[in-house]
Protein backbone atom coordinates (compact mmCIF):
# COMPACT_ATOMS: atom_id res chain seq x y z
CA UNK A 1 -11.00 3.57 -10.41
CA UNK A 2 -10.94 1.41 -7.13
CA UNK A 3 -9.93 -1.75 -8.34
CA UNK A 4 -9.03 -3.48 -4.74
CA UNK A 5 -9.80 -2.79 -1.08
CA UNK A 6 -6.57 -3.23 1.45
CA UNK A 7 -7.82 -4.13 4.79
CA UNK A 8 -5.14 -2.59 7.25
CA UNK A 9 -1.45 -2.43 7.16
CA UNK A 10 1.78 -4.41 7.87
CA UNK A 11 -0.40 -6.25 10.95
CA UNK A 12 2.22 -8.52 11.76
CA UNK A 13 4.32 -5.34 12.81
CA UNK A 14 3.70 -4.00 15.98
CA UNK A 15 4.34 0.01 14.16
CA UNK A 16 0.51 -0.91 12.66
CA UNK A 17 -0.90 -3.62 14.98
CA UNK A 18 -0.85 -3.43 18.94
CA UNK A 19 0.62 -7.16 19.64
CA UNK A 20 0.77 -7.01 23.30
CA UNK A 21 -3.45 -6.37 23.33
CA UNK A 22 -3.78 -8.79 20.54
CA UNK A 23 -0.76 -11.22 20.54
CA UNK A 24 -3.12 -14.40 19.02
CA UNK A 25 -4.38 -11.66 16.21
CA UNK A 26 -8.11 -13.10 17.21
CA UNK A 27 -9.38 -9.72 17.67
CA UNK A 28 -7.21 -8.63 14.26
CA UNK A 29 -9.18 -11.74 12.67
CA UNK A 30 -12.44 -11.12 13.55
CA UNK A 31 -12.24 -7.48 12.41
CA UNK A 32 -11.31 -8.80 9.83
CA UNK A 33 -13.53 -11.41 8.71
CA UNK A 34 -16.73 -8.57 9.41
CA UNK A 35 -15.03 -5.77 7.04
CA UNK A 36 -14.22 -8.54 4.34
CA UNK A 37 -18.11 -9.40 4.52
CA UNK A 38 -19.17 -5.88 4.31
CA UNK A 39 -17.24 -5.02 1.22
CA UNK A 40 -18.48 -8.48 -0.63
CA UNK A 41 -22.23 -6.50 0.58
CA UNK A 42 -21.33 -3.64 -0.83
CA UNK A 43 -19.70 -4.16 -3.86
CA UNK A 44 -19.73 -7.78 -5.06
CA UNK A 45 -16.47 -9.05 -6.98
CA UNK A 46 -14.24 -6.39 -6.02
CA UNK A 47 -11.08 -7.81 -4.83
CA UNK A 48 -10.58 -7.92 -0.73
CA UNK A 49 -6.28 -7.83 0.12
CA UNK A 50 -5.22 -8.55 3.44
CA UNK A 51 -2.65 -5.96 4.24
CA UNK A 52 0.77 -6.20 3.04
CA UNK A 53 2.75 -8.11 5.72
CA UNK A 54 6.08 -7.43 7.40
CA UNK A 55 8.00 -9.52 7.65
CA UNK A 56 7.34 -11.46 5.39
CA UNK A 57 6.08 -14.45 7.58
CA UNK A 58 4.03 -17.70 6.55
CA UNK A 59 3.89 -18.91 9.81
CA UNK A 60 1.98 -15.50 10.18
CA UNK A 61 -0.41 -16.61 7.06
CA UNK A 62 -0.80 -19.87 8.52
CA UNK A 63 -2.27 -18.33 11.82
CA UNK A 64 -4.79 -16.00 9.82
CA UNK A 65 -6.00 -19.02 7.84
CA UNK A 66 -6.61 -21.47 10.83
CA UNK A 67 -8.54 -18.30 11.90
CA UNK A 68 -10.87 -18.44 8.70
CA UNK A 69 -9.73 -15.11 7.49
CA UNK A 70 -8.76 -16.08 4.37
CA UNK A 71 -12.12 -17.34 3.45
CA UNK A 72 -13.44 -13.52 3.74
CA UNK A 73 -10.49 -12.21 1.46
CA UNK A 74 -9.44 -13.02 -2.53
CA UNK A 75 -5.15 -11.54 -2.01
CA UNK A 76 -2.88 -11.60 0.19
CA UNK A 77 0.24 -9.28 0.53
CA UNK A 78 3.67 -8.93 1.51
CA UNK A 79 6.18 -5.59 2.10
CA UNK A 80 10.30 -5.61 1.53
CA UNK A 81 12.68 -3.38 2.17
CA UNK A 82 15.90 -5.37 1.83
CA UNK A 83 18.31 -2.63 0.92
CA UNK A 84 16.87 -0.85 4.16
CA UNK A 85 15.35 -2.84 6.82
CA UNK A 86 15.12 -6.56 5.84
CA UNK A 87 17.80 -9.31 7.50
CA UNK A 88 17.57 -10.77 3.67
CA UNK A 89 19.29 -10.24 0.35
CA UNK A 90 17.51 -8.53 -2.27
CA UNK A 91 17.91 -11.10 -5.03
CA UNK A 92 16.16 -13.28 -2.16
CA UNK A 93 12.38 -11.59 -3.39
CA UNK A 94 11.36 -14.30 -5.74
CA UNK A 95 12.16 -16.86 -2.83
CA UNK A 96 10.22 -14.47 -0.49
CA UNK A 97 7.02 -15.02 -2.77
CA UNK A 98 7.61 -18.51 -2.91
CA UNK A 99 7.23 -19.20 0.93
CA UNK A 100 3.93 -17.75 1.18
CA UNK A 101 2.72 -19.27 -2.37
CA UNK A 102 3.39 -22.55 -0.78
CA UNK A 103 0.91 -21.87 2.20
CA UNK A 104 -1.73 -20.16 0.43
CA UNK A 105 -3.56 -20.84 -2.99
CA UNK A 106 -4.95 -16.83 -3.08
CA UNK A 107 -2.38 -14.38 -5.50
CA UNK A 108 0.49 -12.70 -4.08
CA UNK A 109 0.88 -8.82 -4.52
CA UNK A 110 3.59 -6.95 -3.48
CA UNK A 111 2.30 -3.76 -1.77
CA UNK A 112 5.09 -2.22 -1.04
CA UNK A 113 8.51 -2.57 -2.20
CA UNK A 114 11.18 0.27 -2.01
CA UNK A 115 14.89 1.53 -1.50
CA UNK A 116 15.77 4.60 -0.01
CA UNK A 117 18.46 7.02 -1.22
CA UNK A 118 20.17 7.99 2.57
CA UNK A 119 23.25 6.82 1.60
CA UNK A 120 23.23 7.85 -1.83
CA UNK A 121 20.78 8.03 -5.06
CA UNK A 122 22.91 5.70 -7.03
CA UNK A 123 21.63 2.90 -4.53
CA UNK A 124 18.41 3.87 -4.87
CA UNK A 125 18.36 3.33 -8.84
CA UNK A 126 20.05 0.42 -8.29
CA UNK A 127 17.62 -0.83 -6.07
CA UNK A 128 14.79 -0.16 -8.23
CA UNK A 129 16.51 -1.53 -11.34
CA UNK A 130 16.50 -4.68 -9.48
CA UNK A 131 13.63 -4.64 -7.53
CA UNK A 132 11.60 -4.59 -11.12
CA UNK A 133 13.78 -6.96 -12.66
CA UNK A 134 13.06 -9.61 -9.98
CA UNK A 135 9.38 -8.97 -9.24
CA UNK A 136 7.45 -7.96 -12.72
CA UNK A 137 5.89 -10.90 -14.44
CA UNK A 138 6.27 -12.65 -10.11
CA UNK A 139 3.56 -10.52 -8.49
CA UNK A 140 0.21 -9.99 -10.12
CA UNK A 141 0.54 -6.27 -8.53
CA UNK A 142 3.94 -4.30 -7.49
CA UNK A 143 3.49 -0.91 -5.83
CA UNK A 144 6.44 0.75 -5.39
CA UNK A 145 7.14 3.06 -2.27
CA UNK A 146 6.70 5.63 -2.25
CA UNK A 147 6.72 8.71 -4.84
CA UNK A 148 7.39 11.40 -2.58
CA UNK A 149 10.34 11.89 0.54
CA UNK A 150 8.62 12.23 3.78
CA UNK A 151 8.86 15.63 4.91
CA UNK A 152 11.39 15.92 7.89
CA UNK A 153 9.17 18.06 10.07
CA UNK A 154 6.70 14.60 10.18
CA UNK A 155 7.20 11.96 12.49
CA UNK A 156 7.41 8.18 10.61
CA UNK A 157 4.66 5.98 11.16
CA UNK A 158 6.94 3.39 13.42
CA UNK A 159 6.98 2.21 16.85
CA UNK A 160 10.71 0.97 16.25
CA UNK A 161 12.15 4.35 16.34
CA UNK A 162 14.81 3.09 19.47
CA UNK A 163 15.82 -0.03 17.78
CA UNK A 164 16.33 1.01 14.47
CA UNK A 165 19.15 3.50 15.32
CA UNK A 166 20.18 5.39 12.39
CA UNK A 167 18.38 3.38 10.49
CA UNK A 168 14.69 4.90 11.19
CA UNK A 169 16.38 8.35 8.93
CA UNK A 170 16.02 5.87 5.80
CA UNK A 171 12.18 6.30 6.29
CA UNK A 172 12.65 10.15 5.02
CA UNK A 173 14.73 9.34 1.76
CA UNK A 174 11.89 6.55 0.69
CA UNK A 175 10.79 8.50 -2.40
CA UNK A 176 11.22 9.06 -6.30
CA UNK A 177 11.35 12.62 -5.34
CA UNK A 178 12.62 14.98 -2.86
CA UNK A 179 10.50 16.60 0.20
CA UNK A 180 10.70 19.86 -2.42
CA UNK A 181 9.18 17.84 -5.14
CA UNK A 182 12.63 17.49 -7.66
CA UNK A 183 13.42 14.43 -8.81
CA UNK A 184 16.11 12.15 -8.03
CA UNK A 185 18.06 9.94 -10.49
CA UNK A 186 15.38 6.66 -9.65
CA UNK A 187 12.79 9.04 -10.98
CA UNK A 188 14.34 9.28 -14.03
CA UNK A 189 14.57 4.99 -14.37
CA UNK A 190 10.96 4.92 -13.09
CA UNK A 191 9.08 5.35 -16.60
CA UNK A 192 11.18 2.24 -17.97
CA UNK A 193 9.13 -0.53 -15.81
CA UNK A 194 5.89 1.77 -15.87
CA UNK A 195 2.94 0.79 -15.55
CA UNK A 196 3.88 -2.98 -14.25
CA UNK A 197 5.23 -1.46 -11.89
CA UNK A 198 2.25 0.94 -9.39
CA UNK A 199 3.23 3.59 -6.95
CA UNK A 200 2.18 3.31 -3.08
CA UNK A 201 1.66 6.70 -1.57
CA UNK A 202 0.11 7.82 1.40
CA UNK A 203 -1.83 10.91 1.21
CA UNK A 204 -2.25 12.62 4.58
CA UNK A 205 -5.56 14.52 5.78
CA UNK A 206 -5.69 17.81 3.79
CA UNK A 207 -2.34 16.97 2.17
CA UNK A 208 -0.79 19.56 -0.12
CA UNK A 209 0.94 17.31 -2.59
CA UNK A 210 -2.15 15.78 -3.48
CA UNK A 211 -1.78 17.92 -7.22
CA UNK A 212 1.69 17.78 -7.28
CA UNK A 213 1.19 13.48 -6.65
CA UNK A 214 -1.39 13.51 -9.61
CA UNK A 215 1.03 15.30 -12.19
CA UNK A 216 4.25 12.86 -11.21
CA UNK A 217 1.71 10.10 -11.51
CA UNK A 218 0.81 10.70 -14.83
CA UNK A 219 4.18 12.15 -15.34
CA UNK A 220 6.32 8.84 -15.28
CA UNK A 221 2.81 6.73 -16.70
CA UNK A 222 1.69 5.46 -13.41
CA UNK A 223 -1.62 3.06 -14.02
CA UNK A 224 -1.82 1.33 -10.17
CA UNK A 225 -1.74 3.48 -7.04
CA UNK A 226 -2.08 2.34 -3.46
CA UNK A 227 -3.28 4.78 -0.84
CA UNK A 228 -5.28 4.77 2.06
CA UNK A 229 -8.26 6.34 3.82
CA UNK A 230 -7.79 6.55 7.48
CA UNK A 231 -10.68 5.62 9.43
CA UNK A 232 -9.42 7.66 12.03
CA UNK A 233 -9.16 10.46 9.65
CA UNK A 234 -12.96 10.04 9.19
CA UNK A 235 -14.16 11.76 12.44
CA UNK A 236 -12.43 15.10 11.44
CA UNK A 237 -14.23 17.71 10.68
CA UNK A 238 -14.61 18.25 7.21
CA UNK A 239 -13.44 14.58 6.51
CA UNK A 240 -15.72 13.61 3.80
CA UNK A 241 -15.21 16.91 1.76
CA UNK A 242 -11.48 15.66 1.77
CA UNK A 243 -11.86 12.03 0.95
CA UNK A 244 -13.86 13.28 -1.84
CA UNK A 245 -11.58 15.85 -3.07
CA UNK A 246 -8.61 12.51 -2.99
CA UNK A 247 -10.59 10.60 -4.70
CA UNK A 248 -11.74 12.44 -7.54
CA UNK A 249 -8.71 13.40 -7.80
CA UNK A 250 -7.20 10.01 -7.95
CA UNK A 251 -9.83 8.55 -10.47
CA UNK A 252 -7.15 8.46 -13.45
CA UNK A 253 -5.81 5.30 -11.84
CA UNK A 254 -6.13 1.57 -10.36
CA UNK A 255 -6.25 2.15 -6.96
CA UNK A 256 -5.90 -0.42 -3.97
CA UNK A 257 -7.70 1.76 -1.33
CA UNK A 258 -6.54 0.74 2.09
CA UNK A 259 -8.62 0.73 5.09
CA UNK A 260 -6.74 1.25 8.70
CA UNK A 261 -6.18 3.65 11.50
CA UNK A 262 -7.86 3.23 14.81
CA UNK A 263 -9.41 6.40 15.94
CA UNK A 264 -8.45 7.00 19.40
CA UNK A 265 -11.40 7.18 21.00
CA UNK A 266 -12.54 3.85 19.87
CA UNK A 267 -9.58 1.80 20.52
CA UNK A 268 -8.63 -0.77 23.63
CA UNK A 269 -5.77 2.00 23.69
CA UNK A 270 -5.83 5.87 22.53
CA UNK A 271 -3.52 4.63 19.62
CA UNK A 272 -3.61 3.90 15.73
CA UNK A 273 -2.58 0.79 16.06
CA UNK A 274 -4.95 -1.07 18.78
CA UNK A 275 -7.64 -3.01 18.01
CA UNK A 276 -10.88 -1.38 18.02
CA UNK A 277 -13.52 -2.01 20.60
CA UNK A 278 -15.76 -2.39 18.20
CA UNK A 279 -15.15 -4.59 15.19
CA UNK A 280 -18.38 -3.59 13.67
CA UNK A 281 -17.30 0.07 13.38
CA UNK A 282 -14.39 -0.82 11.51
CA UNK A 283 -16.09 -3.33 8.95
CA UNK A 284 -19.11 -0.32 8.86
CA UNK A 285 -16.44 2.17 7.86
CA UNK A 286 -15.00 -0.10 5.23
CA UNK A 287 -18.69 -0.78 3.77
CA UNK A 288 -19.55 2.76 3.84
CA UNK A 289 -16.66 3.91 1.77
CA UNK A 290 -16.99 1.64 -0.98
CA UNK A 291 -20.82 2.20 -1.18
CA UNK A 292 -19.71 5.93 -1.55
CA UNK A 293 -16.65 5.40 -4.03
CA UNK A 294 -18.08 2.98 -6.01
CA UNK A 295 -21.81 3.07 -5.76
CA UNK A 296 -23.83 0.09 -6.24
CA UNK A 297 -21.53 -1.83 -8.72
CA UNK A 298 -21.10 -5.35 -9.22
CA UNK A 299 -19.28 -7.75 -11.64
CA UNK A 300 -15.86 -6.42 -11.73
CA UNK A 301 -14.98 -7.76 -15.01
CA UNK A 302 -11.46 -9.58 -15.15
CA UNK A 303 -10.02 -10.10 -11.80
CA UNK A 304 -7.53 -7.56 -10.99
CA UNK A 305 -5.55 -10.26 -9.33
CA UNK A 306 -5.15 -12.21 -12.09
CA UNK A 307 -4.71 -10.04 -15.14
CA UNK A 308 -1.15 -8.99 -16.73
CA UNK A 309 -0.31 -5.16 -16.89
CA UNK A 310 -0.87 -3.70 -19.97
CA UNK A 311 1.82 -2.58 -22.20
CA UNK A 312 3.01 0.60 -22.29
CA UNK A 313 5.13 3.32 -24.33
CA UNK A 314 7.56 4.14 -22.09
CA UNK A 315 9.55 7.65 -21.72
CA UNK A 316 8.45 10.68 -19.75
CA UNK A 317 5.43 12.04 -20.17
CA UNK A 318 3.44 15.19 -20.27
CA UNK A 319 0.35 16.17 -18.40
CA UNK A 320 -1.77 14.60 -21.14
CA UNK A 321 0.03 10.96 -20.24
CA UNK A 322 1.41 11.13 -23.85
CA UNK A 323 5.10 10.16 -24.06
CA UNK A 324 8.25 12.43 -24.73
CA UNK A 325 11.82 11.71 -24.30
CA UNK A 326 13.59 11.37 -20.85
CA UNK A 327 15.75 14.15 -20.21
CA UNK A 328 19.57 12.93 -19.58
């Protein structure tokens, strides 16, 4: 089920990583360096994925590897929006992977790729249309983002809110289906690149679309899935009962767990995003979830990062996964 462990999110972007208490990323390093080591403890061979980056930045790689923290990870990962957010062209993706494939020798993924439909839907299907013509057969892995609209009464995880203008509304209109779970017309296109092409979908504490998520999943064929557990999320109460319930739920699928969140209580700052004042905590966390999810395995069989997506009969499907014909 867990075929890859994320470790954090976007930490070249200040919406996930504190920058003014960490501008060097040493303390971002060394955090990460101890978790990388505690998942090799805890589960041997299972592929370690620095978290997706944006932007997409090889002077930013460059920095991590003088720091050694490539030598603790197997995958590195990179995050475009260029219908949305991005200052680039979206025929520019295959360029994108190129500039960090030429300062790295570890795979590329693309964790999160996406288009949203605030202007209209027909962008949106173009976008994806695109998006999988460009990338599939590039990156080894290709999660798209996300499945689901953000609901408007939640705030979007961004610290960019001021800057981005109208532009931070595009964060709501992110998904394959509306906030009241209907599809929209990239839903209907999504089966076609399926299962090359994975879903990336955050699953809040306790959230109630965690069924609905399974059935759309298996719905348009999905085989990868990236989520997260929050280690902040962890000292809830009841937080174990719920990261069981996600993950049992979840084990139909590849999934790249991801591993972020700074509690506030053990942060240089009572925020998500600032380092923690204890890297050990973090890397504990990260070893103690994977010794819970996937017990005491080792040998992970083909590398995840390396193997081609299996073919797949395409066409909307039923509960059972089986395929039926799109409706028009």
């Amino acid at each position: 089920m867990i075929e890859a462990v994320m470790l954090w999110n976007e930490p070249n972007n200040k919406s996930h990583w504190d920058l003014e208490l960490d501008p060097d990323w040493s303390k971002f390093s060394r955090m990460t360096r101890l978790a990388g080591d505690a998942i090799a403890c805890a589960a041997p061979g299972l592929p370690r994925v620095l978290g997706g980056i944006s932007p997409i930045d090889p002077a930013f790689i460059c920095n991590l590897t003088g720091q050694g923290v490539l030598d603790h990870l197997d995958v590195v990962a990179v995050h475009g929006f260029p219908l949305d957010w991005n200052l680039w062209p979206i025929d520019d993706w295959p360029t994108k992977l190129t500039e960090i494939a030429t300062v790295t020798d570890l795979p590329v993924w693309v964790s999160e790729c996406g288009a949203s439909s605030f202007g209209a839907e027909e962008v949106q299907e173009f976008g994806l249309r695109r998006t999988a013509e460009l990338l599939i057969g590039r990156a080894p892995r290709i999660h798209w983002y996300s499945l689901f609209d953000l609901p408007q009464a939640w705030p979007a995880t961004t610290r960019h809110k001021e800057a981005e203008g109208s532009s931070y509304y595009r964060h709501f209109y992110m998904g394959l289906l509306r906030e009241d779970g209907t599809p929209k017309r990239a839903a209907q296109r999504f089966v076609e690149f399926t299962p090359e092409l994975g879903i990336c979908q955050w699953l809040h504490f306790e959230d109630h679309r965690l069924e609905l998520a399974v059935h759309w999943m298996k719905r348009l064929g999905v085989r990868y899935l990236r989520t997260g557990l929050s280690w902040a999320d962890s000292f809830r109460p009841n937080a174990e009962a719920w990261f069981d319930r996600q993950m049992r739920a979840l084990e139909p699928f590849d999934v790249t767990l991801t591993f972020c969140f700074t509690p506030e209580h053990r942060g240089f700052a009572p925020h998500y995003t600032s380092p923690p004042q204890s890297d050990e905590e973090f890397a504990e966390f990260c070893g103690r979830m994977i010794r819970r999810y996937c017990g005491a395995a080792t040998g992970y069989g083909p590398n995840p990062t390396l193997t081609a997506s299996a073919p797949a009969e395409k066409g909307m499907r039923d509960e059972s996964g089986r395929g039926r014909p799109r409706a028009t």
